[in-house]
Protein backbone atom coordinates (compact mmCIF):
# COMPACT_ATOMS: atom_id res chain seq x y z
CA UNK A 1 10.25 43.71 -1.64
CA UNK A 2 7.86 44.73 -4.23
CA UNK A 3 7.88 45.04 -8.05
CA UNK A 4 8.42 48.55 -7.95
CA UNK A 5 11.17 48.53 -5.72
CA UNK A 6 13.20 45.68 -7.85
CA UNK A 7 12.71 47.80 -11.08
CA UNK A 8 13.94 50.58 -9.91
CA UNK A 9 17.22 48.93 -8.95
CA UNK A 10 17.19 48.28 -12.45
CA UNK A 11 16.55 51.82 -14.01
CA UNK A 12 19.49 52.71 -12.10
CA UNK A 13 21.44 50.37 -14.30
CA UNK A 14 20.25 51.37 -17.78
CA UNK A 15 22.99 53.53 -18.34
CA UNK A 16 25.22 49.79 -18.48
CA UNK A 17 22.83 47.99 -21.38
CA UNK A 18 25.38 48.53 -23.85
CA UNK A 19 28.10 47.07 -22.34
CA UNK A 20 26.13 44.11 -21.22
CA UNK A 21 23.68 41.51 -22.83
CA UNK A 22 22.16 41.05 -19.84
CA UNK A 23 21.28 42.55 -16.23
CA UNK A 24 19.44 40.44 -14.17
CA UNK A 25 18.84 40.82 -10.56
CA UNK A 26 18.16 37.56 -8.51
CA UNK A 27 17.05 35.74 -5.35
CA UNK A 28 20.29 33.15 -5.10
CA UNK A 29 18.73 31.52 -2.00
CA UNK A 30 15.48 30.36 -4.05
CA UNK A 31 17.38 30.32 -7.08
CA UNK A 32 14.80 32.64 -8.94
CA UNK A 33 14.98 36.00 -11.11
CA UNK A 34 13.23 38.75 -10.21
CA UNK A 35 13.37 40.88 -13.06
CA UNK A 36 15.62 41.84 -15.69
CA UNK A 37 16.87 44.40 -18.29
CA UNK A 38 14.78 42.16 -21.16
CA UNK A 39 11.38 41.05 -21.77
CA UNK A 40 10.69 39.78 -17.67
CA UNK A 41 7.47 38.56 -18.79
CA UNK A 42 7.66 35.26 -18.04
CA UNK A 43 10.38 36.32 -15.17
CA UNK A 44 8.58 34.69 -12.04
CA UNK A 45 8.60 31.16 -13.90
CA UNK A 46 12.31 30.95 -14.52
CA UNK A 47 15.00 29.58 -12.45
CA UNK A 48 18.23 31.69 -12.73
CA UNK A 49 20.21 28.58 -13.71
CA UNK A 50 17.82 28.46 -16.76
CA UNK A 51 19.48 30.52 -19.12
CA UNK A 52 22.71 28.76 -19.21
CA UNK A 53 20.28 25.26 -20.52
CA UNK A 54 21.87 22.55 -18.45
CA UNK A 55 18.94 21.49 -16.32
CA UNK A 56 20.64 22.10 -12.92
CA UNK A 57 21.94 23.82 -10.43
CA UNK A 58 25.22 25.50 -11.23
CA UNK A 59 27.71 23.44 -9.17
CA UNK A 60 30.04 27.10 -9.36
CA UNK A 61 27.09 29.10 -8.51
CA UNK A 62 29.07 32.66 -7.96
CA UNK A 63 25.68 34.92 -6.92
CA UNK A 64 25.45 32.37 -3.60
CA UNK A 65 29.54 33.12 -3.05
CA UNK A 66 28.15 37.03 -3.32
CA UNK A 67 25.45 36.41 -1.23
CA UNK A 68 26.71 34.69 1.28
CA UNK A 69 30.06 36.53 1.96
CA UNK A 70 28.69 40.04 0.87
CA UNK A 71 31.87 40.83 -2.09
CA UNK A 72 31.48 40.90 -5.62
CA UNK A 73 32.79 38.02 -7.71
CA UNK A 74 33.33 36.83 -11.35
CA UNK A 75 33.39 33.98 -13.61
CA UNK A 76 32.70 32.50 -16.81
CA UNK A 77 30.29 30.52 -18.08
CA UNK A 78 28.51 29.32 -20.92
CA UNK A 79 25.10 28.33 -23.01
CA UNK A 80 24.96 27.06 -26.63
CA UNK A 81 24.94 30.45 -27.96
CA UNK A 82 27.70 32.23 -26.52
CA UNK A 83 30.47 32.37 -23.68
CA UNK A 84 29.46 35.16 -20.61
CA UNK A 85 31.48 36.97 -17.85
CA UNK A 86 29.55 36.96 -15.43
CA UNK A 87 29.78 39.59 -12.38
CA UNK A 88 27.73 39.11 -9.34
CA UNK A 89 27.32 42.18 -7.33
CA UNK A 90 25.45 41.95 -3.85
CA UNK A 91 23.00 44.45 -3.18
CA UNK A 92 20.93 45.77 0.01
CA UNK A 93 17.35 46.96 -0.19
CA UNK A 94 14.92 47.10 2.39
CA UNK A 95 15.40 44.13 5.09
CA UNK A 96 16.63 41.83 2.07
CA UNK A 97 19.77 40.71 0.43
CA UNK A 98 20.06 40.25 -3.43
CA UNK A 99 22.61 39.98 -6.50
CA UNK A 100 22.56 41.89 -9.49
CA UNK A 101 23.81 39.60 -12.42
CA UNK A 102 25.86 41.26 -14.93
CA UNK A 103 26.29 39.21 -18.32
CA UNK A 104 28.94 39.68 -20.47
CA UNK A 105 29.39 38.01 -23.56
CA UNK A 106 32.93 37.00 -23.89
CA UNK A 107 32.66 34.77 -27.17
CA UNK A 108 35.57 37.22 -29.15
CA UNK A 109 37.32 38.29 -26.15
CA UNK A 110 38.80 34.73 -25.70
CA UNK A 111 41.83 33.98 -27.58
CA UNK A 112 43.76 30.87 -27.50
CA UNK A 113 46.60 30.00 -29.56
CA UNK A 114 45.09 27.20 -32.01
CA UNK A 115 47.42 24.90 -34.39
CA UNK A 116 47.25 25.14 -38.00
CA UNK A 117 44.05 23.53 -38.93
CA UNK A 118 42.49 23.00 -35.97
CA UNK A 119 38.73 23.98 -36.11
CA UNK A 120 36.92 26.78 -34.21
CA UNK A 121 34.58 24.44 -32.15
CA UNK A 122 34.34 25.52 -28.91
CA UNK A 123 34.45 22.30 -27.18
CA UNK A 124 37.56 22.83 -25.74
CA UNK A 125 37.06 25.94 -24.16
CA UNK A 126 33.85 24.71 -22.94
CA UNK A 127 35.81 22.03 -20.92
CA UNK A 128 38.16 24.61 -19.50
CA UNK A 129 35.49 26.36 -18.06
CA UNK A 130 34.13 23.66 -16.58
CA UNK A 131 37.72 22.19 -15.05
CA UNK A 132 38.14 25.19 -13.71
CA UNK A 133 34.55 25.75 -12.12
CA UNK A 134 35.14 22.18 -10.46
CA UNK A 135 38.95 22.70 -8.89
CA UNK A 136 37.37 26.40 -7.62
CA UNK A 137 35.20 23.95 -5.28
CA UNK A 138 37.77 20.96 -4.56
CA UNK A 139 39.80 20.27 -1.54
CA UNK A 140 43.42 19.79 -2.95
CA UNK A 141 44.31 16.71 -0.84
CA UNK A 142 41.31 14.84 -0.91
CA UNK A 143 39.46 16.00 -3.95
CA UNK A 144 36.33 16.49 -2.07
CA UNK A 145 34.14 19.71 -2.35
CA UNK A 146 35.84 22.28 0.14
CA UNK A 147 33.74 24.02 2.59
CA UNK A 148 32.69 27.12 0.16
CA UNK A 149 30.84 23.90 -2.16
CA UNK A 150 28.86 23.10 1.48
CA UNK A 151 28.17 26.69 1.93
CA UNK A 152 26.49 26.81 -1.28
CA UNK A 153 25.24 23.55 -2.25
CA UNK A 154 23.15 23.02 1.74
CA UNK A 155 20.99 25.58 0.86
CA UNK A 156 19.77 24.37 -2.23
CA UNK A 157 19.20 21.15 -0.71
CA UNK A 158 17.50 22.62 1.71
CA UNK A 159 15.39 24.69 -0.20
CA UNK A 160 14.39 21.66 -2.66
CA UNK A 161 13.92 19.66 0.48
CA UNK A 162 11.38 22.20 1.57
CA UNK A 163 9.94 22.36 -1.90
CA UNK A 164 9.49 18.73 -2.22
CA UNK A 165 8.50 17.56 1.27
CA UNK A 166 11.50 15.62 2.17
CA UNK A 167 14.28 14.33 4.28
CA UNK A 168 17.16 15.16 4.48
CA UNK A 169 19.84 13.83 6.63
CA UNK A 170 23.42 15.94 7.57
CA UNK A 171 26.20 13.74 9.24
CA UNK A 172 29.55 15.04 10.21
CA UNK A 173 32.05 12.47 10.43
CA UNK A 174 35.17 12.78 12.42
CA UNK A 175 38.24 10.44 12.50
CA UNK A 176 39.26 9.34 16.12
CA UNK A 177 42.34 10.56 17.46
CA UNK A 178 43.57 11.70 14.46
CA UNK A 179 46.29 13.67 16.11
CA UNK A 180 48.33 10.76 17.06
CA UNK A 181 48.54 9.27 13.37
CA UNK A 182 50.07 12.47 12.40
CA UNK A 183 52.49 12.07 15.91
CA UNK A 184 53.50 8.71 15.53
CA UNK A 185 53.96 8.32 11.53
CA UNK A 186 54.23 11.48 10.38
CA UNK A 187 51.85 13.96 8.39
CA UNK A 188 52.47 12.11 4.80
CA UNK A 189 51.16 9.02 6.52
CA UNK A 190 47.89 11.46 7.91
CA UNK A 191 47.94 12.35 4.01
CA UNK A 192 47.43 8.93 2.80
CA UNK A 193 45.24 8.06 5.91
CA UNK A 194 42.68 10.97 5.00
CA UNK A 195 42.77 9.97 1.52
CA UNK A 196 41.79 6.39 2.26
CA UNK A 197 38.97 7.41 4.72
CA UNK A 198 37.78 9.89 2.10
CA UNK A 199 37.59 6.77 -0.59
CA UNK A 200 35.60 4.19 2.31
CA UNK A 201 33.46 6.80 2.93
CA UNK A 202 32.42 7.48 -0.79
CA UNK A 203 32.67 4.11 -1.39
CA UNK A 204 29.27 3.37 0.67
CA UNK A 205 27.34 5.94 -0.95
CA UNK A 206 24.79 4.17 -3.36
CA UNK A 207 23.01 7.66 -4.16
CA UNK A 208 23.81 9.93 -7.32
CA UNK A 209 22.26 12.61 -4.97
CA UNK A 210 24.28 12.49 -2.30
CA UNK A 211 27.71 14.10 -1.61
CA UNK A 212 30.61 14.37 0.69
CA UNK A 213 32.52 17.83 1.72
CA UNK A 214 35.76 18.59 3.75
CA UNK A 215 34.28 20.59 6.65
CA UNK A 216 37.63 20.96 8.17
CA UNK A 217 41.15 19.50 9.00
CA UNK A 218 39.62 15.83 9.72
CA UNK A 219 35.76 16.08 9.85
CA UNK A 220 33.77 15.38 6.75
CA UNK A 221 30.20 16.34 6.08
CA UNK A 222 27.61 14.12 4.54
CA UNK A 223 24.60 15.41 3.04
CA UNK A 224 22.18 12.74 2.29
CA UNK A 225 18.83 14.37 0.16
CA UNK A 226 15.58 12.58 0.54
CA UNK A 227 17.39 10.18 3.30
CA UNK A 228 15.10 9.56 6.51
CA UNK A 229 16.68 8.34 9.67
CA UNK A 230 16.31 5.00 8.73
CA UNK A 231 18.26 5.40 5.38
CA UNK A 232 20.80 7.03 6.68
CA UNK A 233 21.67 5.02 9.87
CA UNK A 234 21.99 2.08 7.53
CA UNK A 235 24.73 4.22 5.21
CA UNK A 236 26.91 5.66 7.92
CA UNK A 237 26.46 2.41 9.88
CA UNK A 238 28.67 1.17 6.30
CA UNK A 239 31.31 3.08 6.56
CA UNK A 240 31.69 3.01 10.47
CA UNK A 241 31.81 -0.67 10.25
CA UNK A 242 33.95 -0.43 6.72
CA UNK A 243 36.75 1.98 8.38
CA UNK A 244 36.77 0.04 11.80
CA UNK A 245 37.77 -2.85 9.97
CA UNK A 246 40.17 -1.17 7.26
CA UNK A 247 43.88 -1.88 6.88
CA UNK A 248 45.71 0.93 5.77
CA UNK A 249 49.11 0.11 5.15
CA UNK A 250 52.07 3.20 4.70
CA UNK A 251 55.48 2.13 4.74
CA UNK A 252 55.22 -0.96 5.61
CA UNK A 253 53.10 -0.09 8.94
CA UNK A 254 49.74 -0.78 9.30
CA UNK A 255 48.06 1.93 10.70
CA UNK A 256 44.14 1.23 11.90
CA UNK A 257 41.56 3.91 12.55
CA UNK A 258 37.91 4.59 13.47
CA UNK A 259 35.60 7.43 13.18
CA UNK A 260 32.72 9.12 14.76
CA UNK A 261 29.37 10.28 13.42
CA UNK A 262 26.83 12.77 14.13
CA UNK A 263 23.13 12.54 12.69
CA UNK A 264 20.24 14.83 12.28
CA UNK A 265 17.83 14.13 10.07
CA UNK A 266 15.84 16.71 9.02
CA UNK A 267 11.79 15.72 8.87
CA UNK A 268 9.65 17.42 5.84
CA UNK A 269 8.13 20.82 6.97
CA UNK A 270 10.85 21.68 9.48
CA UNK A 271 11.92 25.11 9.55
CA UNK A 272 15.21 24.02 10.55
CA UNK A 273 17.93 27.40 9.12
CA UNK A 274 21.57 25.96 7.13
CA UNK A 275 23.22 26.81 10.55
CA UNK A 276 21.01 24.71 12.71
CA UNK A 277 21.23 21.59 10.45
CA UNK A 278 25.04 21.82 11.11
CA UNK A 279 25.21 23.00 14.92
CA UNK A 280 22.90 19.73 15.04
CA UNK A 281 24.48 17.32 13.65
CA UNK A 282 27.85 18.29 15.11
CA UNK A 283 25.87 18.06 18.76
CA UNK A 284 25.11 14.71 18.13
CA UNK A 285 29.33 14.07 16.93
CA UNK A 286 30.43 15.77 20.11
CA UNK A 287 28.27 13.34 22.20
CA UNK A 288 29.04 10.25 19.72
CA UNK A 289 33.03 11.24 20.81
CA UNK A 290 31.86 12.10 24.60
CA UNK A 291 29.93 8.49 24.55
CA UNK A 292 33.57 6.61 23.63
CA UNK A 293 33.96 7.49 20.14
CA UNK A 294 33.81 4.84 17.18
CA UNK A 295 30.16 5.19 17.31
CA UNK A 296 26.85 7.10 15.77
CA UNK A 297 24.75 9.41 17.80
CA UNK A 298 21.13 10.74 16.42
């Protein structure tokens, strides 16, 4: 898409500059901006996460949710100068996908009862925000990130992977005949079984930079950045070994499990797509379960 083309998305919009201190129109995939209603100047060196001065990827990141699933979405979110609303509004052009970024700012419009006394800093509502940003991308039962986190968060990965010239390894872990915990003990028992496979799993991750998501009902996907093959046969080989020889005790029954793993590691200058990093790895599961389960396949 060329520069002319992206502005005049925006001249369409000039008739909304007064109701909005910004209108920005991004790539959400490469995390870039690719023009906006201000000075876009310096436009093709800034990151879209930029502007809210945190130094990373927003872990709530609503212009991927409107990318990805094609429906306009909101939230708020914040910089040291002001709260914003921000509405993220998929738009088609050409033979490409991108978000127009409407900002907001909500500073005034937020009113919360305050005690006599009690100062205006906005600390407070600055930790709301976040809270709620977080539970938006948690699994309830397991406190996990819930699939929409994965949906979002791969790409990136994958994207900085490509940018960097790295590994990165995807696992999907499944527990073994998970079914039958639930028949013979009952599903509080699967509760508390899911929970405890959740900590040993976490529990043998050394890495600030990696991270664990509920994929669905009992399988778990690992995402392991910069990990070779190497590196991360010797991390799910931990918790394979770790849950094989766990006790987990509910109601005074102890109640043993194992689980089985699929690897691909993904080698630097693959063009490997989100959706083949996952049909991959959860080849190599289905064969680690075909093979006798309680095992790793790469």
């Amino acid at each position: 898409m060329d520069d002319f083309n992206i502005k005049a998305i925006l001249e369409k919009l000039d008739v909304f500059e007064k109701t909005y201190e910004s209108i920005r129109i991004v790539d959400p995939l490469n995390k870039k901006i690719l023009t906006n209603n201000k000075d876009d100047s310096a436009v093709e060196k800034l990151n879209c996460f930029d502007f809210w001065g945190k130094n990373k990827v927003c872990d709530n990141c609503v212009s991927i949710r409107a990318y990805n699933e094609n429906n306009t979405y909101v939230k708020f979110e914040y910089n040291s100068d002001a709260i914003f609303m921000v509405t993220a509004i998929p738009y088609e052009v050409e033979d490409r996908r991108v978000v127009i970024e409407l900002l907001k700012d909500a500073t005034d419009s937020l009113i919360f009862d305050k005690a006599e006394g009690q100062s205006e800093d906005k600390s407070e509502i600055y930790s709301l925000i976040d809270n709620l940003n977080k539970l938006a991308l948690k699994d309830t039962l397991t406190g996990l990130y819930n699939r929409r986190y994965i949906n979002e968060k791969l790409p990136v990965d994958l994207i900085n992977t490509m940018l960097s010239e790295q590994n990165l390894s995807v696992v999907i872990a499944d527990i073994d005949f998970f079914k039958k915990v639930n028949d013979i003990y009952g599903h509080l028992a699967g509760d508390r079984v899911l929970k405890i496979f959740v900590d040993t799993l976490k529990g043998c991750l050394s890495r600030t930079s990696d991270w664990i998501g509920r994929f669905g009902g009992e399988e778990f996907l690992i995402c392991l950045p910069g990990a070779d093959l190497e590196i991360s046969l010797k991390t799910i080989e931990s918790m394979r070994k770790t849950i094989e020889e766990k006790d987990i005790i509910f109601e005074g029954s102890k109640i043993k499990i194992t689980a089985s793993f699929g690897i691909y590691s993904l080698i630097p200058n693959s063009t490997d797509s989100i959706d083949d990093l996952i049909q991959k790895a959860d080849e190599k599961l289905y064969l680690a379960k075909k093979n006798g389960r309680n095992r790793i396949e790469y």
